[in-house]
C-alpha atoms as a PDB file:
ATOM      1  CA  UNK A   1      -2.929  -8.189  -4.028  1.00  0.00           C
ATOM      2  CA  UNK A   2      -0.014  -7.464  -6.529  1.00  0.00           C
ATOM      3  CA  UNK A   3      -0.569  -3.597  -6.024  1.00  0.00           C
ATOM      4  CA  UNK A   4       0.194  -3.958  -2.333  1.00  0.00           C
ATOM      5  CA  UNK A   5       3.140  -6.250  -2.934  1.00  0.00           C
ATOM      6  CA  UNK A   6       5.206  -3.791  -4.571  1.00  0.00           C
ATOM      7  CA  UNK A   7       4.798  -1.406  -1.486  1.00  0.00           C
ATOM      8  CA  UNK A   8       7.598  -1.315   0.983  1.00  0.00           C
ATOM      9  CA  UNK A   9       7.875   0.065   4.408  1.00  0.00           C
ATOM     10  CA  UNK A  10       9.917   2.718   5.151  1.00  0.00           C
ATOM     11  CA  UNK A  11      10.634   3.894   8.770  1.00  0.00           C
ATOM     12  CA  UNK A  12      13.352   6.093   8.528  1.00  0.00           C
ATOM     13  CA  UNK A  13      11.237   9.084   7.437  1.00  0.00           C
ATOM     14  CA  UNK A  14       9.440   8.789  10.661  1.00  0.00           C
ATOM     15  CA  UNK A  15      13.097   8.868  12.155  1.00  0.00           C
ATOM     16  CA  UNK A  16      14.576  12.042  10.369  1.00  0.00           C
ATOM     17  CA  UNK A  17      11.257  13.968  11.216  1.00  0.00           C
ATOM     18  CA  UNK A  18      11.372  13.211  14.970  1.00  0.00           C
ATOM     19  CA  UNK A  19      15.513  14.146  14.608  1.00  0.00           C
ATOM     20  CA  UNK A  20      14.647  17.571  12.701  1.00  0.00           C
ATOM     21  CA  UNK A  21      12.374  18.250  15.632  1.00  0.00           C
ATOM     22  CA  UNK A  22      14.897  17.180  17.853  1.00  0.00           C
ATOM     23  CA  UNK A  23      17.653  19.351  16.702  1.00  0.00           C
ATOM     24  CA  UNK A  24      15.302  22.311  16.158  1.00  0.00           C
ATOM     25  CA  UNK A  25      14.613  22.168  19.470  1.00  0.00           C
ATOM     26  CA  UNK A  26      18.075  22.142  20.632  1.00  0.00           C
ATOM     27  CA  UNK A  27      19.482  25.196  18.703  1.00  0.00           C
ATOM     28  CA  UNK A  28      16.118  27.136  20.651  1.00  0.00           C
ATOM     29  CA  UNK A  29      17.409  25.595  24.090  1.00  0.00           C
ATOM     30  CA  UNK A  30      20.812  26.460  23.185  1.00  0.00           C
ATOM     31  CA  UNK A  31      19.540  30.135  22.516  1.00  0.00           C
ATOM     32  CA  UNK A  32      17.059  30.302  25.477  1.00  0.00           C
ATOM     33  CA  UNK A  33      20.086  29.283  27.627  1.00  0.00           C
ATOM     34  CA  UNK A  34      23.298  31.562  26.334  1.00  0.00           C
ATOM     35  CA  UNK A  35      21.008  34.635  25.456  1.00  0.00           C
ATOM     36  CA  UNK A  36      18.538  34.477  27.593  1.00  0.00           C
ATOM     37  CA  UNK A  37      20.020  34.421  31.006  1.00  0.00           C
ATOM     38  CA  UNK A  38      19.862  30.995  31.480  1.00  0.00           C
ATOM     39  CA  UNK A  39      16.042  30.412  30.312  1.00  0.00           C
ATOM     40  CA  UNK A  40      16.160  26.735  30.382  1.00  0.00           C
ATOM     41  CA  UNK A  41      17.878  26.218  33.843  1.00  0.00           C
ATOM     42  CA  UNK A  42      15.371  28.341  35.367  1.00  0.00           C
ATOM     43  CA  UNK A  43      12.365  26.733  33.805  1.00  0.00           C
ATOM     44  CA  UNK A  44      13.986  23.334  34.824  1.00  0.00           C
ATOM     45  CA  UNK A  45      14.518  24.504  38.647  1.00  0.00           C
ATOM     46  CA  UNK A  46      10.855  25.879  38.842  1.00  0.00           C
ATOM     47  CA  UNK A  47       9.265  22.745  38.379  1.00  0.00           C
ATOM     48  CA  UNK A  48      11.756  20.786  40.566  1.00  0.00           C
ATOM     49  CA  UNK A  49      10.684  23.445  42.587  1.00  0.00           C
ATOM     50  CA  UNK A  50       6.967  22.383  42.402  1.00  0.00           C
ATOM     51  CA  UNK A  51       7.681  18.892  44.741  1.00  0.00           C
ATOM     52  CA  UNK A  52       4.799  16.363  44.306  1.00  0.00           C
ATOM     53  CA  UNK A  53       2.629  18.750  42.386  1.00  0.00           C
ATOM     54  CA  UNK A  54       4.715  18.781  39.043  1.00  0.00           C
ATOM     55  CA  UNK A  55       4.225  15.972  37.824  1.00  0.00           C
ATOM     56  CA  UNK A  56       0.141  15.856  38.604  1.00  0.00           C
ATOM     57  CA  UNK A  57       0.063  19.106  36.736  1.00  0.00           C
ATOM     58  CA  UNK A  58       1.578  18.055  34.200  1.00  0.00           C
ATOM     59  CA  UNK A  59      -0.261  14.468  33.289  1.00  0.00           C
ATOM     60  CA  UNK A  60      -3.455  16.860  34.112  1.00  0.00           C
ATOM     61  CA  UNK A  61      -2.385  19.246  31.305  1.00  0.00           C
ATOM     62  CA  UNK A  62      -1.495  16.862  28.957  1.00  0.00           C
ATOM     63  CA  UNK A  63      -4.381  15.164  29.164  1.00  0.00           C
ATOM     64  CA  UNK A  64      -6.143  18.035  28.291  1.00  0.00           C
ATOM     65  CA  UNK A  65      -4.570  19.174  25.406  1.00  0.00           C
ATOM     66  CA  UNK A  66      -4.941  15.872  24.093  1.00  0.00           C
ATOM     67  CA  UNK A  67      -8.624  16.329  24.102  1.00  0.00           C
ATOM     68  CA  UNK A  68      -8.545  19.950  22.447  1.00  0.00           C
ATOM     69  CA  UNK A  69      -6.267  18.230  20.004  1.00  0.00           C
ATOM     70  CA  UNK A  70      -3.240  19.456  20.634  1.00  0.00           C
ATOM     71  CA  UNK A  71      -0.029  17.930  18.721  1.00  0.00           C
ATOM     72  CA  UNK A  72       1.333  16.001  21.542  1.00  0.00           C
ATOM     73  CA  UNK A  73       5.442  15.868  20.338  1.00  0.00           C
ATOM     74  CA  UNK A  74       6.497  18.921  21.526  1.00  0.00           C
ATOM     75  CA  UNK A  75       5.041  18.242  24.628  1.00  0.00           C
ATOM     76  CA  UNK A  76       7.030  14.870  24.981  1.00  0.00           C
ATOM     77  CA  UNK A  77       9.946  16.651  24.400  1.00  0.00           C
ATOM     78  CA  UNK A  78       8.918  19.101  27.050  1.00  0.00           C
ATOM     79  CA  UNK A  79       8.714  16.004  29.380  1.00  0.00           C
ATOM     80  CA  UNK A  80      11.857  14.933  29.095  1.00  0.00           C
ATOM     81  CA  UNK A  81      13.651  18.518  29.272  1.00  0.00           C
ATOM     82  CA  UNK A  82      11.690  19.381  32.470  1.00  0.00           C
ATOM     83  CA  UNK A  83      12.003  15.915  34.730  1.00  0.00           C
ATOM     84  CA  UNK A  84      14.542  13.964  33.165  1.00  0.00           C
ATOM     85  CA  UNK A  85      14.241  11.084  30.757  1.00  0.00           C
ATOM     86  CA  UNK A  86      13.170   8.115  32.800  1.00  0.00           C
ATOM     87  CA  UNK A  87      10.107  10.058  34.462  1.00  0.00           C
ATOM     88  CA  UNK A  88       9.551  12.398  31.811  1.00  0.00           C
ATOM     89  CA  UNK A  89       8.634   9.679  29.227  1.00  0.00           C
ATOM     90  CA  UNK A  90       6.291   8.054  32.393  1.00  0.00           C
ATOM     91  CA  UNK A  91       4.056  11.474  32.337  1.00  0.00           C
ATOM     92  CA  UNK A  92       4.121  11.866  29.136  1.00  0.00           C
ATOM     93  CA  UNK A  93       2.838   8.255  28.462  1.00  0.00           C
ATOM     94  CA  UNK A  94       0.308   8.892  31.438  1.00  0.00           C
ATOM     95  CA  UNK A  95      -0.586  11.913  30.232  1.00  0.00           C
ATOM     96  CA  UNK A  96      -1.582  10.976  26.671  1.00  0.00           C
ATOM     97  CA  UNK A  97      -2.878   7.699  27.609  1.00  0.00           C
ATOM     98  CA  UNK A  98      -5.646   9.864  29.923  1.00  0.00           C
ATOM     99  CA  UNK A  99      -6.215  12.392  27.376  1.00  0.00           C
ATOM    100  CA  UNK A 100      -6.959   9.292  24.585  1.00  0.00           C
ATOM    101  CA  UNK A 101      -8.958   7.626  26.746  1.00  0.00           C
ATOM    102  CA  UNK A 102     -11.229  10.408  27.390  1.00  0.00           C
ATOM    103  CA  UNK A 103     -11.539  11.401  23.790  1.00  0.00           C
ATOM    104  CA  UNK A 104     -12.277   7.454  23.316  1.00  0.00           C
ATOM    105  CA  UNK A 105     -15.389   7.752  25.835  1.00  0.00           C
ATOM    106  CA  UNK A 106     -15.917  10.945  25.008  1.00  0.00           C
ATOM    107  CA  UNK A 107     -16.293  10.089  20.778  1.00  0.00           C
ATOM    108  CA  UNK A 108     -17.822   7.633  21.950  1.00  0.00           C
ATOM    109  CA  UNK A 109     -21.005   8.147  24.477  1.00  0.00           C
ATOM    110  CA  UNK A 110     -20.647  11.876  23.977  1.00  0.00           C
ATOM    111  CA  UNK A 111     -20.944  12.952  20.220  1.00  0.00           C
ATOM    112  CA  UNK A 112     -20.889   9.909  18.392  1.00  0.00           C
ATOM    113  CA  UNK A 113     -23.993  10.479  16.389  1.00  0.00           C
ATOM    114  CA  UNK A 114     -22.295  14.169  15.104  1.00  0.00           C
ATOM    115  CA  UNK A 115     -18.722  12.484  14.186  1.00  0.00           C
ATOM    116  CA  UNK A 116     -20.147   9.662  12.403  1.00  0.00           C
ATOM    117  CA  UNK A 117     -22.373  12.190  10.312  1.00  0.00           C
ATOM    118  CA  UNK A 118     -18.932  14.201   9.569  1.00  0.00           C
ATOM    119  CA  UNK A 119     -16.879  11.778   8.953  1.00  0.00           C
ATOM    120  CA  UNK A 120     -18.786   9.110   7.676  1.00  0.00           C
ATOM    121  CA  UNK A 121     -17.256   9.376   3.619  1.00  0.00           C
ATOM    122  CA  UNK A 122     -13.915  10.618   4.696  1.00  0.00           C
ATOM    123  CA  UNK A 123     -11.493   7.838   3.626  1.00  0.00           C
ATOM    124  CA  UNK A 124      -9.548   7.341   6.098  1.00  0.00           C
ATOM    125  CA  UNK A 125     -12.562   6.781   9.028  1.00  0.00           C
ATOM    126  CA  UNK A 126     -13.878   4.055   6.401  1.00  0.00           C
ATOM    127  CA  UNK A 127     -10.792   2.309   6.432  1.00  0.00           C
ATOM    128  CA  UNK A 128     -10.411   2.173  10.644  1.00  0.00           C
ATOM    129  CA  UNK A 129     -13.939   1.306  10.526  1.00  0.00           C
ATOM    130  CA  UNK A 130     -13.771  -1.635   8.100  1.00  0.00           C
ATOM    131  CA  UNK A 131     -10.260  -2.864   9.657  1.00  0.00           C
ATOM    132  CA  UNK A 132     -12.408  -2.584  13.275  1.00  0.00           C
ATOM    133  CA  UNK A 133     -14.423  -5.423  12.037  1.00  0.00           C
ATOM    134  CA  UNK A 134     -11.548  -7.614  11.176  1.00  0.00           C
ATOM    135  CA  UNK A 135      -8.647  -6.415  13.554  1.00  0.00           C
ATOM    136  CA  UNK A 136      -9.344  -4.027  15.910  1.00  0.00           C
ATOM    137  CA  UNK A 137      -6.310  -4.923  18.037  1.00  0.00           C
ATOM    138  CA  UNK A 138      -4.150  -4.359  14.686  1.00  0.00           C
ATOM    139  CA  UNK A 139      -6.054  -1.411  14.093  1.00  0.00           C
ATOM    140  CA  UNK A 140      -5.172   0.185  17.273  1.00  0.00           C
ATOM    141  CA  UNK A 141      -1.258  -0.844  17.160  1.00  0.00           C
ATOM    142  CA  UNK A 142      -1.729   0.514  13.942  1.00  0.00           C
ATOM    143  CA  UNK A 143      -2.515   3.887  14.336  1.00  0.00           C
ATOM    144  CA  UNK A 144      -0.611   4.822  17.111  1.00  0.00           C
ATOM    145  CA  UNK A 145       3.045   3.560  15.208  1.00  0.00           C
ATOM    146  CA  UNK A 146       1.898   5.053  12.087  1.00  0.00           C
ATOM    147  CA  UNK A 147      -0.454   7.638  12.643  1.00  0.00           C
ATOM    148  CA  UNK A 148      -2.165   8.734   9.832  1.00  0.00           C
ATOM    149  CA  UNK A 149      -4.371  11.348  11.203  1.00  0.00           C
ATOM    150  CA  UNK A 150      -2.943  13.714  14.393  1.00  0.00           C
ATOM    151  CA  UNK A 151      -2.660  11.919  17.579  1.00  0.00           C
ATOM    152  CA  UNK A 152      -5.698  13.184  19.103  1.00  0.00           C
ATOM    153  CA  UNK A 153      -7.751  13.226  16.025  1.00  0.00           C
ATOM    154  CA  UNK A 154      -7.427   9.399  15.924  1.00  0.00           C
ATOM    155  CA  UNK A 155      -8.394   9.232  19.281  1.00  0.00           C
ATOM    156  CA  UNK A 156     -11.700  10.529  18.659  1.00  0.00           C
ATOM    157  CA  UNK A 157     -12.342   8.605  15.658  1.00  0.00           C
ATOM    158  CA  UNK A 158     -11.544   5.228  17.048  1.00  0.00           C
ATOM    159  CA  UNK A 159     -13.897   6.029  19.602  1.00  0.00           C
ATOM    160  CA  UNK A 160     -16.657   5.617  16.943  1.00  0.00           C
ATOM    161  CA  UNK A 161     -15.190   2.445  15.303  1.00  0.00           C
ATOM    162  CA  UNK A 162     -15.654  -1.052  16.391  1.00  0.00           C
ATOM    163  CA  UNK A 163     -12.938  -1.470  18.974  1.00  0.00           C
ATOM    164  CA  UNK A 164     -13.449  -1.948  22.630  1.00  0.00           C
ATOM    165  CA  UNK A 165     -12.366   0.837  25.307  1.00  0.00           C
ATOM    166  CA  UNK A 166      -9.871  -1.675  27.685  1.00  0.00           C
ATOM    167  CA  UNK A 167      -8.055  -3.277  24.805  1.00  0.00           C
ATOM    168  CA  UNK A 168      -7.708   0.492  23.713  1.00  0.00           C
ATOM    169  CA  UNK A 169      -6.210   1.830  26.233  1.00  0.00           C
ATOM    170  CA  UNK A 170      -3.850  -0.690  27.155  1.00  0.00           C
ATOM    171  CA  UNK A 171      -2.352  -0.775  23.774  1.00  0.00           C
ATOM    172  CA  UNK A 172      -2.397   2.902  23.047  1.00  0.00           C
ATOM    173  CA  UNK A 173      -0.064   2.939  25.909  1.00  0.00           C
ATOM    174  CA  UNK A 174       2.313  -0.035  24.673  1.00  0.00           C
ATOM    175  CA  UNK A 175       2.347   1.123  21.517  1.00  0.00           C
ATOM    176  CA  UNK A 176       3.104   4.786  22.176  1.00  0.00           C
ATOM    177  CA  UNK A 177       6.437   3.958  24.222  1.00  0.00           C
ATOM    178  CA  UNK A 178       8.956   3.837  22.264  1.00  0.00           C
ATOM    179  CA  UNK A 179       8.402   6.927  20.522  1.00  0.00           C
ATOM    180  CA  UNK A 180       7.690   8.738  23.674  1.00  0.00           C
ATOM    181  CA  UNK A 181      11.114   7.060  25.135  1.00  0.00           C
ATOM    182  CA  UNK A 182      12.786   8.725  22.448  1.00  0.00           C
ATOM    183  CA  UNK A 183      10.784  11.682  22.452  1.00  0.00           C
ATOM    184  CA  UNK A 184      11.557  12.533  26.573  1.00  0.00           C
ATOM    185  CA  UNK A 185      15.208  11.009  25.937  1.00  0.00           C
ATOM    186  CA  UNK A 186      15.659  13.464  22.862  1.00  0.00           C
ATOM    187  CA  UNK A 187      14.803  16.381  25.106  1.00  0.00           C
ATOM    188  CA  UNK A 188      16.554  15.341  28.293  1.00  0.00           C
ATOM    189  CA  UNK A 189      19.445  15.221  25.967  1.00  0.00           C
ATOM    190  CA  UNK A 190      19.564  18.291  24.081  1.00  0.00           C
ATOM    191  CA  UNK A 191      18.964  20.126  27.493  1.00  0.00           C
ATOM    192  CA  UNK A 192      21.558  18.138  29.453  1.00  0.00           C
ATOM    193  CA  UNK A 193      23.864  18.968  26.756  1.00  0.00           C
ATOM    194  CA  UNK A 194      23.386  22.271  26.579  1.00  0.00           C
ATOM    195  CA  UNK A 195      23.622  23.014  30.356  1.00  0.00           C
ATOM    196  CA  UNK A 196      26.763  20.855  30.280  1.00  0.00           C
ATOM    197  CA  UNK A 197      25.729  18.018  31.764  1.00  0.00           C
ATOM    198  CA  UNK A 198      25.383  15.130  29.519  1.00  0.00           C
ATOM    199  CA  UNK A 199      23.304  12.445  30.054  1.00  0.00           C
ATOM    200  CA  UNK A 200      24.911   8.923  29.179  1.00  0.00           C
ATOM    201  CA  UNK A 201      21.558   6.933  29.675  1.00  0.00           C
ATOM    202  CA  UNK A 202      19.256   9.315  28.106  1.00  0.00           C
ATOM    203  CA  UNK A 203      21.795   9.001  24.925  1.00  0.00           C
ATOM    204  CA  UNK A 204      21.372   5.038  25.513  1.00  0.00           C
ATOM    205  CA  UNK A 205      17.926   5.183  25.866  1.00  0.00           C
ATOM    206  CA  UNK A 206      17.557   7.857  22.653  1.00  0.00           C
ATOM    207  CA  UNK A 207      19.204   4.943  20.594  1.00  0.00           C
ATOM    208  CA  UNK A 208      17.624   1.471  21.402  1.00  0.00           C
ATOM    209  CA  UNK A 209      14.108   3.668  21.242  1.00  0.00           C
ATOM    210  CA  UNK A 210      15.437   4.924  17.604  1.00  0.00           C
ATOM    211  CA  UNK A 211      15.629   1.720  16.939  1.00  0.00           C
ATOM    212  CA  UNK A 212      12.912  -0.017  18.298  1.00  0.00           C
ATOM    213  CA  UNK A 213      10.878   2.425  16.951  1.00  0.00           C
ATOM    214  CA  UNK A 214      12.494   2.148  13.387  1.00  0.00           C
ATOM    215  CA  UNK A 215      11.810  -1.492  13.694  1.00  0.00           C
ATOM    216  CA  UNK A 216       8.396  -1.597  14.867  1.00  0.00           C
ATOM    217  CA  UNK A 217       7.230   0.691  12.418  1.00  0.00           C
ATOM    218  CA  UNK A 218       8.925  -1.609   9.723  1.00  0.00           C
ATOM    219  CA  UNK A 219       6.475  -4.819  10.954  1.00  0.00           C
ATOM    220  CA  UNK A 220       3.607  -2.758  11.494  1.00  0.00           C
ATOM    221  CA  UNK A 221       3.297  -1.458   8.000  1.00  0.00           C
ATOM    222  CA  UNK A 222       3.874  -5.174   6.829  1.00  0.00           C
ATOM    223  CA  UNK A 223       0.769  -6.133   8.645  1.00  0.00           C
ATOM    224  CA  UNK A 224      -1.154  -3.193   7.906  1.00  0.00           C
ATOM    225  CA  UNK A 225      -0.584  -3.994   4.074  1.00  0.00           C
ATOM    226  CA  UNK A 226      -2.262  -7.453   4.671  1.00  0.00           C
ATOM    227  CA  UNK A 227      -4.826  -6.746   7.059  1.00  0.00           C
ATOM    228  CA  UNK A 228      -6.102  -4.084   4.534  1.00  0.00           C
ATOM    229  CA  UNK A 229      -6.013  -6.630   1.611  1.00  0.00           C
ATOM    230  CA  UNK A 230      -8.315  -8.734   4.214  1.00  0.00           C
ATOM    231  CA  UNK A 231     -10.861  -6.132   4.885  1.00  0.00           C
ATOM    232  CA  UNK A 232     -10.864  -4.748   1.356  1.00  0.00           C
ATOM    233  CA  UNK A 233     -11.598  -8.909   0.177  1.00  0.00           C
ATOM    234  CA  UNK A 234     -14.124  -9.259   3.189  1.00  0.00           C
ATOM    235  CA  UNK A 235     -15.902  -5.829   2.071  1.00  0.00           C
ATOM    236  CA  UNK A 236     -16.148  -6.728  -1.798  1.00  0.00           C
ATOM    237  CA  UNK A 237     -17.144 -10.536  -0.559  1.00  0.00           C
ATOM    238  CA  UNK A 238     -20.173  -8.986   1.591  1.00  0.00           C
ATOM    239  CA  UNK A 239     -21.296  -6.884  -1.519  1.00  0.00           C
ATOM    240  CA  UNK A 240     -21.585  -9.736  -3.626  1.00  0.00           C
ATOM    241  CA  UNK A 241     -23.707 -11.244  -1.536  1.00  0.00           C
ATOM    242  CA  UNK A 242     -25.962  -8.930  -1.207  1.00  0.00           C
ATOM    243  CA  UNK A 243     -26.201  -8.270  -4.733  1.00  0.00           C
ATOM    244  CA  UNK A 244     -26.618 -12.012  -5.641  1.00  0.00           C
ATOM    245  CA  UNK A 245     -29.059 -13.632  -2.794  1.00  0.00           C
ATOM    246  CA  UNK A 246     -28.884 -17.392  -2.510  1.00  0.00           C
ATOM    247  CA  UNK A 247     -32.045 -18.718  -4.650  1.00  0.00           C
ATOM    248  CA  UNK A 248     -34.497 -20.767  -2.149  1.00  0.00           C
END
């Protein structure tokens, strides 16, 4: 228990990574749209262009990229640079919600036999699985905040863990938020900016998701920490018993 006492959480990583991307996407917007006649207006128009259709395209294409396991942040970003931060961070949620949920059922009723036999020593799918049996809710929060495998890679394997589909998806979504907020805000931003049109809530919004973000990720590791300890101490408890049987 002393070993993971001395760990601490650290969420700004997690917050310098997502501003890297951030500002690496806004010197190629800044480029697209000063040397490239205007790249990033024109993209922006077309799909206001679209009407009703945009936005069902674009939750349709998410969620399929999520199943083909496609990184999903770029794609947030995306959102918010193409409708604007408020709706852009509602596909993107929708989006990714749909595309976990099928990978869930998919894991799960599809080719659950073939991903247990793959992954059945890999370290990581032994730890879900055990933390399943204790906290699946946890477990869930868990790897969505601080995702230790790709977003759509954890999708899948949760699908072959102990956790139920509902509680799932409802908290995939909840816990996704706040980075997709900042996500979608982050882009909104950086292409506001660069078009000259600065958005004062997406720069709100881009902050209090920074930091809720920052914050959440700071209590989350906390609990992981303890509800590993649990699982670990539940696992050795269950091998002792079966080593040493009660004598009639």
């Amino acid at each position: 228990m002393a070993r993971h006492g001395k760990k601490t959480s650290r969420p700004w990583p997690m917050i310098i990574k997502f501003a890297v991307v951030l500002g690496l996407l806004g010197l190629l917007s800044l480029a697209l749209e000063h040397w490239g006649e205007r790249y990033m207006s024109r993209v922006t128009e077309f799909v206001a262009d679209q009407g009703e259709l945009a936005p069902l395209v674009f939750i349709a294409v998410n969620a399929l990229l999520t199943l083909f396991l496609v990184p999903q942040v770029l794609f947030t970003v995306a959102a918010g640079a193409l409708f604007g931060w408020k709706f852009g961070a509602a596909y993107a949620s929708a989006g990714m919600t749909i595309g976990a949920t099928m990978a869930f059922l998919l894991a799960r009723y599809g080719v659950r036999e073939r991903l247990r036999a793959r992954f059945a020593g890999h370290p990581v799918y032994r730890r879900m699985l055990s933390l399943s049996r204790v906290h699946p809710l946890h477990l869930i929060s868990l790897s969505r905040i601080i995702p230790v495998l790709p977003f759509p890679a954890t999708s899948y394997l949760l699908g072959i863990t102990e956790v139920r589909c509902l509680p799932y998806a409802l908290l995939s979504w909840l816990a996704m938020l706040p980075e997709t907020i900042f996500l979608a805000s982050g882009g909104h931003l950086l292409t506001s900016g660069v078009r000259g049109h600065v958005s004062a809530g997406a720069a709100v919004a881009l902050g209090v998701a920074g930091v809720a973000v920052a914050f959440t990720v700071h209590r989350m590791k906390k609990t992981f920490l303890k509800d590993e300890e649990i699982a670990r101490e539940k696992s050795e408890g269950d091998g002792e018993g079966k080593e040493n049987p009660p004598t009639p």
